[in-house]
N, C-alpha and C. Protein backbone atom coordinates (compact mmCIF):
# COMPACT_ATOMS: atom_id res chain seq x y z
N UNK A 1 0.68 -85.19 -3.25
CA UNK A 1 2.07 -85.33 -2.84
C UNK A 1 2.09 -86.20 -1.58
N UNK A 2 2.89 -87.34 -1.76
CA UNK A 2 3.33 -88.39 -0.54
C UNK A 2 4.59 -88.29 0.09
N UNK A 3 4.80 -87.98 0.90
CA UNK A 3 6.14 -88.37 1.55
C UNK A 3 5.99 -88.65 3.27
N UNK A 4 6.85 -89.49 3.29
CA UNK A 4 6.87 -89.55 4.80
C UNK A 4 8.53 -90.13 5.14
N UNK A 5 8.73 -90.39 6.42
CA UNK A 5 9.55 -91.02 7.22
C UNK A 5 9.57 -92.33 7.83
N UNK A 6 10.40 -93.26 7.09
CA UNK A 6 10.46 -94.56 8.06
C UNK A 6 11.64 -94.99 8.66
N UNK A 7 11.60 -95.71 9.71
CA UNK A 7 13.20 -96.20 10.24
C UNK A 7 13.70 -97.41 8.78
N UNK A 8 14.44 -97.87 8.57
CA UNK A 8 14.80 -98.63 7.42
C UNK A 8 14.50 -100.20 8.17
N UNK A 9 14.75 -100.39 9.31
CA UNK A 9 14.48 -101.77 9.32
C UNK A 9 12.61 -101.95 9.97
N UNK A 10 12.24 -101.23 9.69
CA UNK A 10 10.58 -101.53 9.57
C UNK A 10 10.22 -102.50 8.03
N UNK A 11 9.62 -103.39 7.91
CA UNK A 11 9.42 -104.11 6.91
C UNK A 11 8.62 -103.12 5.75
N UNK A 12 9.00 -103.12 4.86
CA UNK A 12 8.86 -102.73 3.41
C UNK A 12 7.07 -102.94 3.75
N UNK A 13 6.82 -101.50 3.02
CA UNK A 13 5.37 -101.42 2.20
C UNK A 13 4.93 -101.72 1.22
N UNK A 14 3.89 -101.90 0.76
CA UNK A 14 3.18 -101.82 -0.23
C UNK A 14 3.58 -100.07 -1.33
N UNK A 15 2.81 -99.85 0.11
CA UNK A 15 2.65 -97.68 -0.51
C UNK A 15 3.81 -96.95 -0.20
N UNK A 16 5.03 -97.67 0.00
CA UNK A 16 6.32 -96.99 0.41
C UNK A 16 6.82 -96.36 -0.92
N UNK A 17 6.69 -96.49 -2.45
CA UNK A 17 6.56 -95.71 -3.41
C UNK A 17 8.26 -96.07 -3.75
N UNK A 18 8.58 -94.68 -3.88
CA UNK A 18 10.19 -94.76 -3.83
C UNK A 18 10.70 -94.33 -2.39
N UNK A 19 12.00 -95.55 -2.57
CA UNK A 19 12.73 -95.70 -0.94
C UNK A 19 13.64 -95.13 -1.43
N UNK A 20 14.06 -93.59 -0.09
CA UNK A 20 15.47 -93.49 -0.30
C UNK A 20 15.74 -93.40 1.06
N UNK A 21 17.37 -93.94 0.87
CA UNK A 21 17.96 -93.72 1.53
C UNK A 21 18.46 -92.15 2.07
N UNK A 22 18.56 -91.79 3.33
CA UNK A 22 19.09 -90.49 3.47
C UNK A 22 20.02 -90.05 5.16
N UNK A 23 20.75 -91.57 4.85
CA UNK A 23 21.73 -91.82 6.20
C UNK A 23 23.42 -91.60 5.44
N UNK A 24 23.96 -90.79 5.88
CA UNK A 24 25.32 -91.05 4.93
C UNK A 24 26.21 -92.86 5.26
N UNK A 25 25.68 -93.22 6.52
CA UNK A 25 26.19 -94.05 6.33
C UNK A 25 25.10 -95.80 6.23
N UNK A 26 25.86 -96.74 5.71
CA UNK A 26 24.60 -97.93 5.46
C UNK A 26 24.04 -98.49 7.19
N UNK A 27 23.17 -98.80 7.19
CA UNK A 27 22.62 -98.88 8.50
C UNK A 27 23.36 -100.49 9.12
N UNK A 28 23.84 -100.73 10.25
CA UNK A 28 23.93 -101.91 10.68
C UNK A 28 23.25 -102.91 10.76
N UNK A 29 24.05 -104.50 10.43
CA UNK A 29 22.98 -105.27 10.14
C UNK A 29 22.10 -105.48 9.29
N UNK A 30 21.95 -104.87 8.32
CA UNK A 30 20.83 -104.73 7.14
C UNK A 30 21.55 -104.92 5.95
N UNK A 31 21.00 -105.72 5.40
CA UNK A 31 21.47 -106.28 4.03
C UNK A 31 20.68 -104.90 2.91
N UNK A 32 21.43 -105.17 1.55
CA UNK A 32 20.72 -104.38 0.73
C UNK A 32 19.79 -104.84 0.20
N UNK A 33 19.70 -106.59 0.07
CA UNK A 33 18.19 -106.90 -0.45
C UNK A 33 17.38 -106.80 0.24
N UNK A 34 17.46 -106.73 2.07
CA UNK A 34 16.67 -106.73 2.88
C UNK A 34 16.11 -105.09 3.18
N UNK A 35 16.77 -104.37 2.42
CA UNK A 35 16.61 -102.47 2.67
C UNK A 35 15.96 -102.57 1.56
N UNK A 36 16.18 -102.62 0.35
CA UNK A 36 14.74 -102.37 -0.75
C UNK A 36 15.48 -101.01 -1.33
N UNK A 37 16.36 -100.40 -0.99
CA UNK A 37 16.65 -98.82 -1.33
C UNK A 37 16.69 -98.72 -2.68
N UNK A 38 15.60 -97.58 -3.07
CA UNK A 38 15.61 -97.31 -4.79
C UNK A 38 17.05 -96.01 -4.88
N UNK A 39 17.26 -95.54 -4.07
CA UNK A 39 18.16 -94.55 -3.81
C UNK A 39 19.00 -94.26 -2.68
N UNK A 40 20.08 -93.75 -2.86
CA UNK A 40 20.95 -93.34 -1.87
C UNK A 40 21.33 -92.27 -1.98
N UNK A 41 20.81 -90.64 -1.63
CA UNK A 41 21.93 -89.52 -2.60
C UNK A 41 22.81 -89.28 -1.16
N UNK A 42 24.28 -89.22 -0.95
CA UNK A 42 24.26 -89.12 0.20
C UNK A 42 24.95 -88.36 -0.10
N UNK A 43 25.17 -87.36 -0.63
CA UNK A 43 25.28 -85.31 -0.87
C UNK A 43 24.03 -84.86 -0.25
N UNK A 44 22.60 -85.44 -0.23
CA UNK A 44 21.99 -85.26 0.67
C UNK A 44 21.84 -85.26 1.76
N UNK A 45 22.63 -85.66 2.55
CA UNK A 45 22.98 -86.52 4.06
C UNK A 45 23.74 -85.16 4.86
N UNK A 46 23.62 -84.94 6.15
CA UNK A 46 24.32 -83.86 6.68
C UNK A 46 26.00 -84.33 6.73
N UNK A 47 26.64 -83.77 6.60
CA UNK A 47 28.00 -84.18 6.36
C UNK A 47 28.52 -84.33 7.81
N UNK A 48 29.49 -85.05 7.62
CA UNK A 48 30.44 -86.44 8.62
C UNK A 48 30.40 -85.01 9.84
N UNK A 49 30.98 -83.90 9.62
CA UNK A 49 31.02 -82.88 10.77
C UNK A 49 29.96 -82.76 11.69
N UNK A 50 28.82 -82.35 10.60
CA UNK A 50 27.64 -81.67 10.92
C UNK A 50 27.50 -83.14 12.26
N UNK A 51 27.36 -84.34 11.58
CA UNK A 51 26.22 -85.17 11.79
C UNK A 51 27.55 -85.75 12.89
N UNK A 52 28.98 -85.75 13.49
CA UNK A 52 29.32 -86.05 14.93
C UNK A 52 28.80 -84.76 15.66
N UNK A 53 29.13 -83.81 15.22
CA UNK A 53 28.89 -82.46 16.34
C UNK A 53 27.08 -82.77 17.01
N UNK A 54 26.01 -83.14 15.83
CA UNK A 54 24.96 -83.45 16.76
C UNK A 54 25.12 -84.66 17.64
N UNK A 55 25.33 -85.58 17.00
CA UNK A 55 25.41 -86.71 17.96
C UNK A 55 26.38 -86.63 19.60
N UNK A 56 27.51 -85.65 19.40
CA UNK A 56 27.96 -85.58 20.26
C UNK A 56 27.59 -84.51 21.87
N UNK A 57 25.69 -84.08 21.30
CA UNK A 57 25.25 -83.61 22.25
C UNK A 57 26.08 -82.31 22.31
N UNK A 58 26.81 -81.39 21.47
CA UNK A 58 26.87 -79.83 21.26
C UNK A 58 26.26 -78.91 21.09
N UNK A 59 24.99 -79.30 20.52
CA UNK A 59 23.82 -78.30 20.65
C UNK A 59 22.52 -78.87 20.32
N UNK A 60 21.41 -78.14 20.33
CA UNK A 60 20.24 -78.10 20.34
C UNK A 60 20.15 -78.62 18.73
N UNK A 61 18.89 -79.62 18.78
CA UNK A 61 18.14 -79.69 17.50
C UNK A 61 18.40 -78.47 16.58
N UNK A 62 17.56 -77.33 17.04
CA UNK A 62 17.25 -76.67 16.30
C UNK A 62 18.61 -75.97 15.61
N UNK A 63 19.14 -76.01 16.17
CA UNK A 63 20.56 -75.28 15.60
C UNK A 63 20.99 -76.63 14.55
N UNK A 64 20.90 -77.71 14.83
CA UNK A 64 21.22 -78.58 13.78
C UNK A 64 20.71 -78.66 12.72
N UNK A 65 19.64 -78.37 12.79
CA UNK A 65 18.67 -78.69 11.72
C UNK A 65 18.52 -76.99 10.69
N UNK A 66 19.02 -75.81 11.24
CA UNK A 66 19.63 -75.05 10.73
C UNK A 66 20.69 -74.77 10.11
N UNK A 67 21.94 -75.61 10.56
CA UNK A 67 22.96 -75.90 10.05
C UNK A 67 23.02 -76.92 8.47
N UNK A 68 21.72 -77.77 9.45
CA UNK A 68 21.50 -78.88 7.99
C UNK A 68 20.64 -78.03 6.83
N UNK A 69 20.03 -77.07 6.89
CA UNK A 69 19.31 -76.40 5.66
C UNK A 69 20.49 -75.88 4.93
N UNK A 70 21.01 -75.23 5.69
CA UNK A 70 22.49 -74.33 5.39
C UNK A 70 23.58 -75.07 3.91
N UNK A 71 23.44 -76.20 4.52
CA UNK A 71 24.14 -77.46 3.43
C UNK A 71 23.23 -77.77 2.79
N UNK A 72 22.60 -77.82 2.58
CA UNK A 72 21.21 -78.01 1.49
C UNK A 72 21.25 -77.30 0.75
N UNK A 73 21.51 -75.99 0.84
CA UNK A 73 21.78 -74.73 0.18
C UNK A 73 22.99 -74.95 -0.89
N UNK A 74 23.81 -75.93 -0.53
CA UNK A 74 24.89 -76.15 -1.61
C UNK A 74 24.39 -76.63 -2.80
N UNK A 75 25.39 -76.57 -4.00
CA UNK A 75 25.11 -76.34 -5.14
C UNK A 75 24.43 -78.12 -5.29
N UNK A 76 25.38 -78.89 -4.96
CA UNK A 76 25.36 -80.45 -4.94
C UNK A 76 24.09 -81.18 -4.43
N UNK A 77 24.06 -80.32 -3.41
CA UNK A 77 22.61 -80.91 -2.52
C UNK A 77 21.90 -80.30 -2.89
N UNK A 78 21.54 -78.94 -3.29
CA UNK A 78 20.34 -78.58 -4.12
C UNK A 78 20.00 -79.04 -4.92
N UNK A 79 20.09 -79.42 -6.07
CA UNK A 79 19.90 -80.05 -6.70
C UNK A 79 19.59 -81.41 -6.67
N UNK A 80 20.40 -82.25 -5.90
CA UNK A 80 19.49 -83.62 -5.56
C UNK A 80 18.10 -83.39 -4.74
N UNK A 81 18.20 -82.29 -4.14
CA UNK A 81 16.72 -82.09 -3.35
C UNK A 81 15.62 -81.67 -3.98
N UNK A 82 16.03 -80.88 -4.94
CA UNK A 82 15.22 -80.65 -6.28
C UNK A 82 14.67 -81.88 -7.30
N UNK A 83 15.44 -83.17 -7.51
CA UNK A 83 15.02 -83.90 -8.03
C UNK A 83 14.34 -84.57 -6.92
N UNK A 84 14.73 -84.75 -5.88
CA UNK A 84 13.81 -85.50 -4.69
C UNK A 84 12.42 -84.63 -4.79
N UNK A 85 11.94 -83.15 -4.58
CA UNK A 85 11.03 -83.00 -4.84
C UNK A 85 10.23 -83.45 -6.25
N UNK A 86 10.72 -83.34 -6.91
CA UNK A 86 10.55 -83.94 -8.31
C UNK A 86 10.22 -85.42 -8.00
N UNK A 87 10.66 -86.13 -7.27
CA UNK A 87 10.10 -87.32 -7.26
C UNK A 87 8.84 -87.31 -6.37
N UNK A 88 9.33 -86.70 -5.42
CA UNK A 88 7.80 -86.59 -4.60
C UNK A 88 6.26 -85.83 -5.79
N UNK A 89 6.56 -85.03 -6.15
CA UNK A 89 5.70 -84.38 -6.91
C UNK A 89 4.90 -85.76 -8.06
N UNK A 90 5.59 -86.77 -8.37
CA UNK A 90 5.54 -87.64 -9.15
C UNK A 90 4.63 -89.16 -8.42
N UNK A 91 5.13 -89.45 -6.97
CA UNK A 91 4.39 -90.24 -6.69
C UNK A 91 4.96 -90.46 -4.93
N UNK A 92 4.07 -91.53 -4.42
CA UNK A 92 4.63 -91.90 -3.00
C UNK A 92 5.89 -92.16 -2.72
N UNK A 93 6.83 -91.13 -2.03
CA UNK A 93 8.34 -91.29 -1.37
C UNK A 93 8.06 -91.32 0.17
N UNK A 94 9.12 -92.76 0.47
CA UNK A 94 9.38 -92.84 1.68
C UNK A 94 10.83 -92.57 2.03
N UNK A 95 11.55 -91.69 3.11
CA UNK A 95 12.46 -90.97 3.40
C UNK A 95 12.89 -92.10 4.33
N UNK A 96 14.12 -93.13 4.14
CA UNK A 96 14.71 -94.24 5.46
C UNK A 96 15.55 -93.54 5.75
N UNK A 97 15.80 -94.00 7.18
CA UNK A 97 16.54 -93.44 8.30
C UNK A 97 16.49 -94.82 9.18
N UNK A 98 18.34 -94.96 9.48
CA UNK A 98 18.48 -95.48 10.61
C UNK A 98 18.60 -94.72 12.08
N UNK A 99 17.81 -93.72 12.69
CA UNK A 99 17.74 -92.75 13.43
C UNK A 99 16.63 -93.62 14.35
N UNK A 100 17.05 -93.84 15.71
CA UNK A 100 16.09 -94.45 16.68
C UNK A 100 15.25 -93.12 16.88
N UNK A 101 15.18 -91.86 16.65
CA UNK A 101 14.20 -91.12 16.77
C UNK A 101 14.30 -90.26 15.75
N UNK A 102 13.77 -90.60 14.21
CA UNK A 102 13.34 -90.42 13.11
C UNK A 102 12.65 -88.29 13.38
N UNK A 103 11.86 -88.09 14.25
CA UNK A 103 11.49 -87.31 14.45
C UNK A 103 12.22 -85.82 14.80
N UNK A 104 13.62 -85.89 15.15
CA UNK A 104 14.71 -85.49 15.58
C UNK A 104 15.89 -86.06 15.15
N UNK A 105 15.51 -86.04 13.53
CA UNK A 105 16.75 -86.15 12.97
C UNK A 105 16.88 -85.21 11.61
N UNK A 106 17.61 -85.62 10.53
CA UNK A 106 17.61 -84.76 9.50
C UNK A 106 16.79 -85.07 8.76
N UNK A 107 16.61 -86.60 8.74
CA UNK A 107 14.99 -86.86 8.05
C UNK A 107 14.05 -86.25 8.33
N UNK A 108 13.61 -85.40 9.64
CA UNK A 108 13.20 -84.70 9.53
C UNK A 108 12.67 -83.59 8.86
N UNK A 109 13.85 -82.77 8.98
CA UNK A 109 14.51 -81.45 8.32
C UNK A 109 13.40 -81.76 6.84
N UNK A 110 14.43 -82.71 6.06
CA UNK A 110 14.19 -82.75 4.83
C UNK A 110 12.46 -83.49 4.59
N UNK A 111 11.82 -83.83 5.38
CA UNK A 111 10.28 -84.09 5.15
C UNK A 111 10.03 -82.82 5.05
N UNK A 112 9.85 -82.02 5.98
CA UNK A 112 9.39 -80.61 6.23
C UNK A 112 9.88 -79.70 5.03
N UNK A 113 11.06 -79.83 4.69
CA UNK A 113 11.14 -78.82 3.29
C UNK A 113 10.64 -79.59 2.10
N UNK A 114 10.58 -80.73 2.06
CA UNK A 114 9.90 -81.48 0.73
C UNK A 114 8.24 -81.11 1.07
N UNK A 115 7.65 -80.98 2.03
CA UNK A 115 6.61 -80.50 2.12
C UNK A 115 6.01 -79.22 2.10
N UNK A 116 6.75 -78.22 2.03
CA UNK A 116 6.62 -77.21 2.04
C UNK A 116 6.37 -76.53 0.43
């Protein structure tokens, strides 16, 4: 099982496998031939609420990233996360994110439960 995390405007791999997207919104500046994205599920994506309330510095990571499992838990997003494991189980997935700190974001979140 492969998966990892890249920012989207890092230049395309070789072993990047399947690219998805997992920003609800398209990243600035970046063309779609220049993103490569085999996917976009953005029922996967923390929703427009979730994802101002973090940005707007209201709470801690960890409460976000609790909140973001929480929605994962929905019927909609389960299931795309289920086929995302399904793809991971299948071959190398790379998780894009326009997040200047990839590490502390929901891409996160969702590496860590695809790995699990």
């Amino acid at each position: 099982m492969s998966v990892r995390v890249r920012r989207i405007y890092e230049a395309v791999e070789p072993g990047d496998g399947l690219r998805v997207l997992v920003d609800r919104l398209w990243p600035r500046g970046l063309s779609k031939e220049a993103a490569r994205v085999d996917e976009w599920p953005k029922a996967l994506t923390p929703s427009t609420e979730l994802r101002r309330w973090y940005h707007a510095g209201e709470g801690p990571y960890e409460e976000f990233a609790r909140r973001y499992e929480a929605e994962l838990a929905e019927p909609e997003a389960a299931g795309l996360l289920a086929g995302l494991r399904a793809s991971v189980a299948a071959g190398p997935v790379t998780l894009l994110t326009g997040s200047k700190e990839p590490e502390h974001s929901h891409a996160a979140v969702l590496l860590r439960l695809l790995r699990e």
